[in-house]
C-alpha atoms as a PDB file:
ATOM      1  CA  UNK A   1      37.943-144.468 102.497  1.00  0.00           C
ATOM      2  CA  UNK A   2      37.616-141.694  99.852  1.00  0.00           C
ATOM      3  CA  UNK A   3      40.807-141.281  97.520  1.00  0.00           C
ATOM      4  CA  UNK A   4      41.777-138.166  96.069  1.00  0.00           C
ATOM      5  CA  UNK A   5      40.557-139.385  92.441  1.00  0.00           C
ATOM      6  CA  UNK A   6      37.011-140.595  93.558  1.00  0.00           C
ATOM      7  CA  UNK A   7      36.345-136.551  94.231  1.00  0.00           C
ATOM      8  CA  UNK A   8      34.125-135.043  91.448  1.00  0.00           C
ATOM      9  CA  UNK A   9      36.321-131.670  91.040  1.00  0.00           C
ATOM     10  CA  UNK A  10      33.474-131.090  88.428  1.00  0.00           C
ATOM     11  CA  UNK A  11      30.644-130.635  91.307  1.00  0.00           C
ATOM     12  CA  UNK A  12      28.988-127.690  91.902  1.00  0.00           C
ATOM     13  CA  UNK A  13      30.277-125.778  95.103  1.00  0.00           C
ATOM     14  CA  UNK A  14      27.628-125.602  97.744  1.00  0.00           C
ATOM     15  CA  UNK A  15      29.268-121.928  98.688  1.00  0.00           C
ATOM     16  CA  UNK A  16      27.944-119.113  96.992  1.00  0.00           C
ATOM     17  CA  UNK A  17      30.848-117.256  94.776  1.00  0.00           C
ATOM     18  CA  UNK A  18      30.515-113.669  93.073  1.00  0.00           C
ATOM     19  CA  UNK A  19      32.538-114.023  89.807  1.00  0.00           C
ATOM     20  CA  UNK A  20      34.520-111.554  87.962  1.00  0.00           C
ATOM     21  CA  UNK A  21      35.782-112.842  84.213  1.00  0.00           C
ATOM     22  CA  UNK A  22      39.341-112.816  84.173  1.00  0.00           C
ATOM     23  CA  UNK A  23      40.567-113.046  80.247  1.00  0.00           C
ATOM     24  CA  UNK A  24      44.563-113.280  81.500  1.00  0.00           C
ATOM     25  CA  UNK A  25      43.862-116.208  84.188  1.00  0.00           C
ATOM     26  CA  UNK A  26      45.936-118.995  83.386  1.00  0.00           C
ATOM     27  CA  UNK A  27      42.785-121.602  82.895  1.00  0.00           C
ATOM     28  CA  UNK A  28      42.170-123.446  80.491  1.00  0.00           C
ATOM     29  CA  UNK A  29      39.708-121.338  78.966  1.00  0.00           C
ATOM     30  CA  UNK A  30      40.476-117.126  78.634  1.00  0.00           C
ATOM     31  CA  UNK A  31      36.616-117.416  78.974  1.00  0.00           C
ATOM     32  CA  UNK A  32      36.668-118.554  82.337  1.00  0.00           C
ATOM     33  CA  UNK A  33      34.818-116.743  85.329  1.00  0.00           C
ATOM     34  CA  UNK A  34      37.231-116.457  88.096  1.00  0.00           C
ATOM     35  CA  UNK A  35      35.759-116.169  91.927  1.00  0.00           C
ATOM     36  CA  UNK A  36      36.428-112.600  93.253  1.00  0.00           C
ATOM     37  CA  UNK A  37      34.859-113.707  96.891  1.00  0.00           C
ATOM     38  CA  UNK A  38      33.706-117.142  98.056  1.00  0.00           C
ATOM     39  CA  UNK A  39      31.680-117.345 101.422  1.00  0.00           C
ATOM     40  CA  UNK A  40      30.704-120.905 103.089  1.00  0.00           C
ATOM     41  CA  UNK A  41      27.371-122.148 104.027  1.00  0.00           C
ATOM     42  CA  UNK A  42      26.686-125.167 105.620  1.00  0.00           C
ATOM     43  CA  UNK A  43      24.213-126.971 103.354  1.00  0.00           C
ATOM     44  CA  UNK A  44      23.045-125.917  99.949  1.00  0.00           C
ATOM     45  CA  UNK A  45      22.147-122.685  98.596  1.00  0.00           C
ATOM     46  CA  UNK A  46      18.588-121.935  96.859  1.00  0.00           C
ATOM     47  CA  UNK A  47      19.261-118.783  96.479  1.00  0.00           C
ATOM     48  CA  UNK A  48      20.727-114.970  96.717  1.00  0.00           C
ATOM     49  CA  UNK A  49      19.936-111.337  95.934  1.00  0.00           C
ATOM     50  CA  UNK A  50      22.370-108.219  96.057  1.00  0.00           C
ATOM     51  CA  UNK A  51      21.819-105.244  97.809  1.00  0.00           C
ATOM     52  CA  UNK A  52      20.017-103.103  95.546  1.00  0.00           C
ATOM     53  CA  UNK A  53      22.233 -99.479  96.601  1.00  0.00           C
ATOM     54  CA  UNK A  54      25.344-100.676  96.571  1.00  0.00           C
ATOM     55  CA  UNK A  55      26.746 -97.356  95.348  1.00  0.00           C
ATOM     56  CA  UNK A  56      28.547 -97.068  98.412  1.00  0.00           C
ATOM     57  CA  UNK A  57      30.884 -99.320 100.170  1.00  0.00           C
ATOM     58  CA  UNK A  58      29.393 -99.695 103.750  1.00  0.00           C
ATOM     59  CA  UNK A  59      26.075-101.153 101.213  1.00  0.00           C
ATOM     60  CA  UNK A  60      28.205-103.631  99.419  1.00  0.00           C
ATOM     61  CA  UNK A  61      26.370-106.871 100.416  1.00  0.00           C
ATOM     62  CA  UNK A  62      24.107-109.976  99.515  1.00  0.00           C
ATOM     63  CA  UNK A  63      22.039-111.869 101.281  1.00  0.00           C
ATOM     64  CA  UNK A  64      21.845-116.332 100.670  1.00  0.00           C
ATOM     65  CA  UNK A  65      18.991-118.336 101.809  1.00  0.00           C
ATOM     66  CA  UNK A  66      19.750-121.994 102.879  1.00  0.00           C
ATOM     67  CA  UNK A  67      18.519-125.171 103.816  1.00  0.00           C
ATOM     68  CA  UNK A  68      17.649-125.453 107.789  1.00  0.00           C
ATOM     69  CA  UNK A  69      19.807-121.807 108.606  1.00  0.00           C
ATOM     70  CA  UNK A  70      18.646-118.443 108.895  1.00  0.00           C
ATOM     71  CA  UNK A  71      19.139-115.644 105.779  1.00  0.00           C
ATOM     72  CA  UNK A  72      22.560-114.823 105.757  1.00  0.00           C
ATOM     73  CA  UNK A  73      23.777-111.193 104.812  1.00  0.00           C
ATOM     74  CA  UNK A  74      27.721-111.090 103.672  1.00  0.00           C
ATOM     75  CA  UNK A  75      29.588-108.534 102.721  1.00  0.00           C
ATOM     76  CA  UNK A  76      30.537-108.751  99.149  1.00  0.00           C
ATOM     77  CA  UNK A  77      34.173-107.127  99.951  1.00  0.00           C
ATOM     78  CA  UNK A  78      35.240-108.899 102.454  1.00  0.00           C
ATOM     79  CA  UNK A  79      33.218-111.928 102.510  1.00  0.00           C
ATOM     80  CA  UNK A  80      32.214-111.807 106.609  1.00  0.00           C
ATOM     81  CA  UNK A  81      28.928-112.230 107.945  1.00  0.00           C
ATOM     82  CA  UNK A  82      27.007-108.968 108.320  1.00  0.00           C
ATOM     83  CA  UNK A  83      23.345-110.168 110.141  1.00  0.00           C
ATOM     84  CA  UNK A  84      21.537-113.421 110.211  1.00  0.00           C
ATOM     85  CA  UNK A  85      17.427-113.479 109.425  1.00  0.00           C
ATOM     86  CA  UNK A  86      15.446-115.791 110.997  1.00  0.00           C
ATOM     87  CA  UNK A  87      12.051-117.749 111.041  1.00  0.00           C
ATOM     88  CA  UNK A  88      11.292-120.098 113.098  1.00  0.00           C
ATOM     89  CA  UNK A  89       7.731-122.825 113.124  1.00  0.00           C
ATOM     90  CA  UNK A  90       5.552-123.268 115.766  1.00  0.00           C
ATOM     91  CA  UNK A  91       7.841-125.368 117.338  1.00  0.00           C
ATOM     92  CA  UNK A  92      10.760-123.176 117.175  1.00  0.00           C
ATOM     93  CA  UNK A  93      12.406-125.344 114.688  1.00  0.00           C
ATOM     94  CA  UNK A  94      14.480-122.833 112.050  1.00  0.00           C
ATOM     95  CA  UNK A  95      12.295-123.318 108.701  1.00  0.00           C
ATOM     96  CA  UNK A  96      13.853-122.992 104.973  1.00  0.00           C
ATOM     97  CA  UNK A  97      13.554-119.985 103.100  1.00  0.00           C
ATOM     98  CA  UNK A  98      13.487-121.015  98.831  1.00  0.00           C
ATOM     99  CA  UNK A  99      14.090-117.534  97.525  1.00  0.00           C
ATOM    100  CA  UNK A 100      14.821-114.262  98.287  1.00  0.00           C
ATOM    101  CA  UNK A 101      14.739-110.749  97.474  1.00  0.00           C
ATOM    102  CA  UNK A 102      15.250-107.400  98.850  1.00  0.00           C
ATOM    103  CA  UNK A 103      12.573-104.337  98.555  1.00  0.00           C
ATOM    104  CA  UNK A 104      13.682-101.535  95.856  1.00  0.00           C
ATOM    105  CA  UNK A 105      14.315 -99.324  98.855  1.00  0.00           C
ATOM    106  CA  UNK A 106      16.870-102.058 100.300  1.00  0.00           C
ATOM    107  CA  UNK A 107      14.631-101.549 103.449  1.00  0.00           C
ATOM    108  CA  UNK A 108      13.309-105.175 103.404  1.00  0.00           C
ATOM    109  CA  UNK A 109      13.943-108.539 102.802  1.00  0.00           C
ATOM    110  CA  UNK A 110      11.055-111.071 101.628  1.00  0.00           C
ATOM    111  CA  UNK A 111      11.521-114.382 101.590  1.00  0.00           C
ATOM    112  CA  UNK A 112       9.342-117.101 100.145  1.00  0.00           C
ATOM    113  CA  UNK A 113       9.118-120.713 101.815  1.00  0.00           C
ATOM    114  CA  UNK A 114       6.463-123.473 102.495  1.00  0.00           C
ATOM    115  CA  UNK A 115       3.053-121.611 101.831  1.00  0.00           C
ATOM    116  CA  UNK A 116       4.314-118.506 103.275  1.00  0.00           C
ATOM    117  CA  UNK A 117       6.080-115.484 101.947  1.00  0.00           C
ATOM    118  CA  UNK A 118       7.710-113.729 104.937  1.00  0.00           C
ATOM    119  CA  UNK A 119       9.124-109.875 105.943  1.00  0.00           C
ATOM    120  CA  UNK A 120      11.932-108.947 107.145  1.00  0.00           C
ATOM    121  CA  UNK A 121      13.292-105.154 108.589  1.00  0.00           C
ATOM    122  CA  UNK A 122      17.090-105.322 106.536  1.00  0.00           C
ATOM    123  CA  UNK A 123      18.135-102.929 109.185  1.00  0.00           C
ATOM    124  CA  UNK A 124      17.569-105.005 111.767  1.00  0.00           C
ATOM    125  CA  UNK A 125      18.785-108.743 112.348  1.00  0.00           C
ATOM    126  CA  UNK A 126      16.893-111.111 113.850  1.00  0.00           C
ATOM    127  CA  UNK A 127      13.225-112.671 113.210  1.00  0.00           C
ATOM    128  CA  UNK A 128      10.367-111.709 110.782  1.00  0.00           C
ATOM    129  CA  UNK A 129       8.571-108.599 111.244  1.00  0.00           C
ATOM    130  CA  UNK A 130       5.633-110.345 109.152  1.00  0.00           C
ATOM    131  CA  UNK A 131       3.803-113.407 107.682  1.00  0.00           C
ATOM    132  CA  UNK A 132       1.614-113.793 105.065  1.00  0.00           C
ATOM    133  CA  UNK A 133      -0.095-117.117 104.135  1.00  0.00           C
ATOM    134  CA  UNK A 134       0.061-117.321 100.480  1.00  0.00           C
ATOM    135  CA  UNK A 135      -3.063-119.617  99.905  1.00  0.00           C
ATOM    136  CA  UNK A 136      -6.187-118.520 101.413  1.00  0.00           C
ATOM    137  CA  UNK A 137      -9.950-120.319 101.848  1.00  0.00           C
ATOM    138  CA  UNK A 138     -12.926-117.958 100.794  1.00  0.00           C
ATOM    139  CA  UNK A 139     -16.141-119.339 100.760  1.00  0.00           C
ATOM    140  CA  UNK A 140     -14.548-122.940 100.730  1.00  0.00           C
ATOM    141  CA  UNK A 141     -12.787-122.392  97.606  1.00  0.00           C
ATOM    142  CA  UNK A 142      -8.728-121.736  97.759  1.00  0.00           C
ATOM    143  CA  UNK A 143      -7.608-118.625  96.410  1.00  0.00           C
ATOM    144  CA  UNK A 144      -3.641-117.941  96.339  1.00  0.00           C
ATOM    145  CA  UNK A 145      -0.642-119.966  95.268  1.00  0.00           C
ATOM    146  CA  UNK A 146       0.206-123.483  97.045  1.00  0.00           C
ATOM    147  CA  UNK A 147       3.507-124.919  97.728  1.00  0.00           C
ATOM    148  CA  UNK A 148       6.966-123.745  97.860  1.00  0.00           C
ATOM    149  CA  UNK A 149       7.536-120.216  97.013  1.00  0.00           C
ATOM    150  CA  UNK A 150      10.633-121.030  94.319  1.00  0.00           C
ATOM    151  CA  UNK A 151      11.179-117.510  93.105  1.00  0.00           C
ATOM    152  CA  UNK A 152       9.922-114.079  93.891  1.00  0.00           C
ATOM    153  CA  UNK A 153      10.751-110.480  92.243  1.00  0.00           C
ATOM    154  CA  UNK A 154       9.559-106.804  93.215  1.00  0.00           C
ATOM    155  CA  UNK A 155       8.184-104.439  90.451  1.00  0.00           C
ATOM    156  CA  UNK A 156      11.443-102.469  88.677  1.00  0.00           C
ATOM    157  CA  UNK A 157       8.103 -99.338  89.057  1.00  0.00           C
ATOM    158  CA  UNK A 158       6.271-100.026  92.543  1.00  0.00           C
ATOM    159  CA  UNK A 159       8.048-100.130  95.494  1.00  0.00           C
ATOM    160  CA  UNK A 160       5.454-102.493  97.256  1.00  0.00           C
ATOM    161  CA  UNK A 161       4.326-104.957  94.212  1.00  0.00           C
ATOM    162  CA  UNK A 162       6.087-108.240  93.664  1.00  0.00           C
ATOM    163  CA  UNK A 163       5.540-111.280  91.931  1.00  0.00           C
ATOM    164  CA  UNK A 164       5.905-114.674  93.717  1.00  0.00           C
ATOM    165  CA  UNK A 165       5.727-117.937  91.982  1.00  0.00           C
ATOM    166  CA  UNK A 166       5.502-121.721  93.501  1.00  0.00           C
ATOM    167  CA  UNK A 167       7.064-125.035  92.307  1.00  0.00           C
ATOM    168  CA  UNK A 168       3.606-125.747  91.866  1.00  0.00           C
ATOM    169  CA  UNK A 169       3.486-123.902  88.705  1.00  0.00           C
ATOM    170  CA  UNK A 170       1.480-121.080  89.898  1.00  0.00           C
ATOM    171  CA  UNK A 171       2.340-117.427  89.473  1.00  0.00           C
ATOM    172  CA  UNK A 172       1.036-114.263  91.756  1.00  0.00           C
ATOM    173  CA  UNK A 173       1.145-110.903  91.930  1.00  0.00           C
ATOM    174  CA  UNK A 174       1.365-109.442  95.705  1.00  0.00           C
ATOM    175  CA  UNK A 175       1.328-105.977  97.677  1.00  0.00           C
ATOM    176  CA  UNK A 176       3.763-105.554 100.886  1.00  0.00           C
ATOM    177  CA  UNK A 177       1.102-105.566 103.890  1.00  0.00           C
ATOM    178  CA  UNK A 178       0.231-101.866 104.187  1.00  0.00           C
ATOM    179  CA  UNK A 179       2.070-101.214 107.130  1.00  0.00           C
ATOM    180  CA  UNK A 180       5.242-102.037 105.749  1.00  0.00           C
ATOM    181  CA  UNK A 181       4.089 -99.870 102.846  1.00  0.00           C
ATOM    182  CA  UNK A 182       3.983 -96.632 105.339  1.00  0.00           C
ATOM    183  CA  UNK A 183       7.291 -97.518 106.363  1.00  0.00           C
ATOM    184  CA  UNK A 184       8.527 -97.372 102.494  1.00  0.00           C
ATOM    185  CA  UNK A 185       7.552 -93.705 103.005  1.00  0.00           C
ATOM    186  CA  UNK A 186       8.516 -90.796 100.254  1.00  0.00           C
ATOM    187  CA  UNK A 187       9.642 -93.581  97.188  1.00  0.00           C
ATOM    188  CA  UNK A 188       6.182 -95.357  97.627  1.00  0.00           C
ATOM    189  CA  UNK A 189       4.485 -92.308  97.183  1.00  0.00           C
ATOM    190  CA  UNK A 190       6.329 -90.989  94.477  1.00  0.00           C
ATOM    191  CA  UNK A 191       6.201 -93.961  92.502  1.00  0.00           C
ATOM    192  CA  UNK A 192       2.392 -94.168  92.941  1.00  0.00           C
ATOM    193  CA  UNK A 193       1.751 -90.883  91.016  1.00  0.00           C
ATOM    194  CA  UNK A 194       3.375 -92.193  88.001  1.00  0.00           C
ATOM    195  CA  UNK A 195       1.873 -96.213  88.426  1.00  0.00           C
ATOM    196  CA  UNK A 196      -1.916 -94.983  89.178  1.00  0.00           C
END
Protein backbone atom coordinates (compact mmCIF):
# COMPACT_ATOMS: atom_id res chain seq x y z
CA UNK A 1 0.00 0.00 0.00
CA UNK A 2 1.11 3.61 -0.75
CA UNK A 3 2.07 5.72 2.48
CA UNK A 4 1.66 9.26 2.69
CA UNK A 5 5.63 9.81 2.41
CA UNK A 6 6.16 7.57 -0.75
CA UNK A 7 3.95 10.53 -2.66
CA UNK A 8 6.25 12.78 -4.81
CA UNK A 9 4.51 16.25 -3.66
CA UNK A 10 7.24 17.51 -6.15
CA UNK A 11 5.33 15.93 -9.37
CA UNK A 12 3.94 17.81 -11.88
CA UNK A 13 0.01 18.07 -11.67
CA UNK A 14 -1.62 16.41 -14.60
CA UNK A 15 -4.50 19.35 -14.25
CA UNK A 16 -3.96 22.33 -16.09
CA UNK A 17 -3.66 25.55 -13.57
CA UNK A 18 -3.72 29.37 -14.69
CA UNK A 19 -1.31 31.08 -12.22
CA UNK A 20 -1.36 34.46 -10.80
CA UNK A 21 2.08 35.48 -8.70
CA UNK A 22 1.16 36.19 -5.34
CA UNK A 23 4.29 38.19 -3.56
CA UNK A 24 2.26 38.11 0.11
CA UNK A 25 1.46 34.16 -0.07
CA UNK A 26 2.84 32.59 2.82
CA UNK A 27 5.26 30.04 0.67
CA UNK A 28 8.30 29.57 0.96
CA UNK A 29 9.32 31.65 -1.77
CA UNK A 30 7.52 35.52 -2.22
CA UNK A 31 8.38 34.39 -5.84
CA UNK A 32 6.00 31.76 -5.93
CA UNK A 33 3.13 31.45 -8.63
CA UNK A 34 -0.01 30.76 -6.82
CA UNK A 35 -3.02 28.81 -8.84
CA UNK A 36 -5.92 31.29 -9.44
CA UNK A 37 -8.12 28.24 -11.11
CA UNK A 38 -7.28 24.54 -11.36
CA UNK A 39 -9.53 22.31 -13.70
CA UNK A 40 -9.10 18.28 -13.82
CA UNK A 41 -8.46 16.14 -16.74
CA UNK A 42 -8.30 12.66 -16.73
CA UNK A 43 -4.90 11.81 -18.22
CA UNK A 44 -2.15 14.18 -19.15
CA UNK A 45 -2.20 17.43 -20.76
CA UNK A 46 -0.10 18.26 -24.09
CA UNK A 47 -1.36 21.25 -24.33
CA UNK A 48 -3.66 24.62 -24.09
CA UNK A 49 -4.40 27.94 -25.79
CA UNK A 50 -6.54 30.97 -24.41
CA UNK A 51 -9.22 32.51 -26.05
CA UNK A 52 -7.77 35.11 -28.06
CA UNK A 53 -10.87 38.07 -27.17
CA UNK A 54 -11.14 37.65 -23.88
CA UNK A 55 -11.95 41.33 -23.35
CA UNK A 56 -15.17 40.38 -22.16
CA UNK A 57 -16.29 38.03 -19.54
CA UNK A 58 -18.79 35.65 -21.35
CA UNK A 59 -15.09 35.06 -23.70
CA UNK A 60 -13.01 34.26 -20.71
CA UNK A 61 -11.93 30.68 -21.64
CA UNK A 62 -9.18 28.08 -22.74
CA UNK A 63 -9.29 25.21 -24.40
CA UNK A 64 -6.73 21.71 -23.19
CA UNK A 65 -6.05 18.91 -25.46
CA UNK A 66 -5.53 15.42 -23.83
CA UNK A 67 -4.58 12.04 -24.20
CA UNK A 68 -7.62 9.65 -25.50
CA UNK A 69 -10.52 12.73 -24.64
CA UNK A 70 -11.96 15.21 -26.76
CA UNK A 71 -10.68 19.23 -26.67
CA UNK A 72 -11.93 20.57 -23.67
CA UNK A 73 -13.07 24.34 -23.45
CA UNK A 74 -13.19 25.74 -19.59
CA UNK A 75 -14.01 28.72 -18.43
CA UNK A 76 -11.12 30.50 -16.97
CA UNK A 77 -13.49 32.15 -14.12
CA UNK A 78 -15.12 29.60 -12.94
CA UNK A 79 -13.28 26.63 -13.98
CA UNK A 80 -16.57 24.50 -15.54
CA UNK A 81 -16.65 22.86 -18.72
CA UNK A 82 -17.92 25.07 -21.54
CA UNK A 83 -17.97 22.47 -24.91
CA UNK A 84 -16.10 19.34 -25.68
CA UNK A 85 -14.31 18.92 -29.44
CA UNK A 86 -14.09 15.81 -30.86
CA UNK A 87 -12.36 13.50 -33.50
CA UNK A 88 -12.86 10.34 -33.83
CA UNK A 89 -10.72 7.36 -36.40
CA UNK A 90 -12.20 5.25 -38.71
CA UNK A 91 -13.22 3.12 -36.15
CA UNK A 92 -14.83 5.60 -34.01
CA UNK A 93 -12.18 5.32 -31.46
CA UNK A 94 -11.59 9.14 -29.86
CA UNK A 95 -7.93 10.00 -31.32
CA UNK A 96 -5.31 12.43 -29.41
CA UNK A 97 -4.97 15.85 -30.31
CA UNK A 98 -0.84 17.10 -29.47
CA UNK A 99 -1.44 20.81 -29.73
CA UNK A 100 -3.75 23.34 -30.10
CA UNK A 101 -4.60 26.70 -31.09
CA UNK A 102 -7.41 28.94 -31.78
CA UNK A 103 -7.81 31.18 -35.17
CA UNK A 104 -7.05 35.10 -34.55
CA UNK A 105 -10.77 35.59 -35.02
CA UNK A 106 -11.46 33.03 -32.01
CA UNK A 107 -13.78 31.47 -34.73
CA UNK A 108 -11.78 28.18 -34.91
CA UNK A 109 -9.93 25.76 -33.24
CA UNK A 110 -7.03 23.66 -35.07
CA UNK A 111 -5.64 20.97 -33.65
CA UNK A 112 -2.61 18.98 -34.72
CA UNK A 113 -2.37 15.05 -34.11
CA UNK A 114 -1.01 11.88 -35.91
CA UNK A 115 -0.37 13.15 -39.59
CA UNK A 116 -3.33 15.29 -39.50
CA UNK A 117 -4.01 18.84 -38.53
CA UNK A 118 -7.78 19.14 -37.92
CA UNK A 119 -10.74 22.16 -37.85
CA UNK A 120 -12.92 22.87 -35.64
CA UNK A 121 -16.21 25.61 -35.66
CA UNK A 122 -15.39 27.20 -31.73
CA UNK A 123 -19.00 28.09 -31.82
CA UNK A 124 -20.13 24.94 -32.11
CA UNK A 125 -19.28 21.72 -29.95
CA UNK A 126 -19.00 18.61 -31.26
CA UNK A 127 -16.79 16.93 -34.18
CA UNK A 128 -14.38 18.42 -36.83
CA UNK A 129 -15.69 20.48 -39.50
CA UNK A 130 -12.34 19.50 -41.47
CA UNK A 131 -9.23 17.31 -42.10
CA UNK A 132 -6.24 17.88 -43.69
CA UNK A 133 -3.51 15.21 -44.20
CA UNK A 134 -0.34 16.90 -43.48
CA UNK A 135 2.01 14.66 -45.68
CA UNK A 136 1.06 14.25 -49.17
CA UNK A 137 2.49 11.81 -52.27
CA UNK A 138 3.13 13.78 -55.62
CA UNK A 139 4.62 12.03 -58.25
CA UNK A 140 5.83 9.29 -55.69
CA UNK A 141 7.79 11.65 -53.74
CA UNK A 142 6.29 12.88 -50.12
CA UNK A 143 5.76 16.40 -49.78
CA UNK A 144 4.46 17.75 -46.21
CA UNK A 145 5.48 17.13 -42.64
CA UNK A 146 5.31 13.43 -41.06
CA UNK A 147 4.49 12.49 -37.61
CA UNK A 148 2.94 14.06 -34.70
CA UNK A 149 1.93 17.58 -35.07
CA UNK A 150 3.78 18.81 -31.53
CA UNK A 151 3.10 22.50 -31.87
CA UNK A 152 1.23 24.77 -34.17
CA UNK A 153 0.81 28.80 -34.20
CA UNK A 154 -1.35 31.20 -36.54
CA UNK A 155 0.33 34.32 -38.14
CA UNK A 156 0.10 37.48 -35.39
CA UNK A 157 -0.74 39.32 -39.51
CA UNK A 158 -2.92 36.65 -41.54
CA UNK A 159 -5.87 35.42 -40.24
CA UNK A 160 -5.63 32.06 -42.25
CA UNK A 161 -1.63 31.28 -42.17
CA UNK A 162 -0.17 29.11 -39.47
CA UNK A 163 2.82 27.30 -38.85
CA UNK A 164 2.71 23.61 -37.77
CA UNK A 165 5.69 21.68 -36.74
CA UNK A 166 6.15 17.68 -36.06
CA UNK A 167 8.23 15.76 -33.45
CA UNK A 168 9.84 14.74 -36.45
CA UNK A 169 11.75 17.86 -36.65
CA UNK A 170 10.01 19.27 -39.54
CA UNK A 171 8.51 22.73 -39.74
CA UNK A 172 5.49 24.03 -42.22
CA UNK A 173 3.82 26.80 -43.12
CA UNK A 174 -0.12 26.19 -43.87
CA UNK A 175 -3.34 28.13 -45.20
CA UNK A 176 -6.92 27.34 -43.47
CA UNK A 177 -8.78 25.33 -46.41
CA UNK A 178 -10.45 28.15 -48.36
CA UNK A 179 -13.74 27.57 -47.22
CA UNK A 180 -13.04 28.16 -43.79
CA UNK A 181 -11.22 31.23 -45.10
CA UNK A 182 -14.77 32.70 -46.50
CA UNK A 183 -16.12 32.06 -43.26
CA UNK A 184 -13.21 34.34 -41.58
CA UNK A 185 -15.03 37.01 -43.65
CA UNK A 186 -14.23 41.02 -43.20
CA UNK A 187 -10.67 40.41 -40.89
CA UNK A 188 -9.33 38.04 -43.70
CA UNK A 189 -9.86 40.53 -46.14
CA UNK A 190 -8.63 43.34 -44.40
CA UNK A 191 -5.58 41.79 -43.37
CA UNK A 192 -4.85 40.68 -46.97
CA UNK A 193 -4.50 44.30 -48.27
CA UNK A 194 -1.77 45.01 -45.92
CA UNK A 195 0.06 41.11 -46.23
CA UNK A 196 -0.13 41.07 -50.28
Amino acid sequence: MLKQEDVDTDAPSTDPAVYESNASASTTSPHCLEPALTVSEGECVYDYAFYPNMAERSNSCFVTSSRDVPLHLWDSLSGKLRASYRALSEAGMPLTAYSVAFSPTGSHLVAGYKGTVRVFDSERAGETTDVRATQHNINKKKSGIAGIISSLAFSPTHTSLFAVASFSGQVCRLFLPSHIRHILGAAQDTLSRWVA
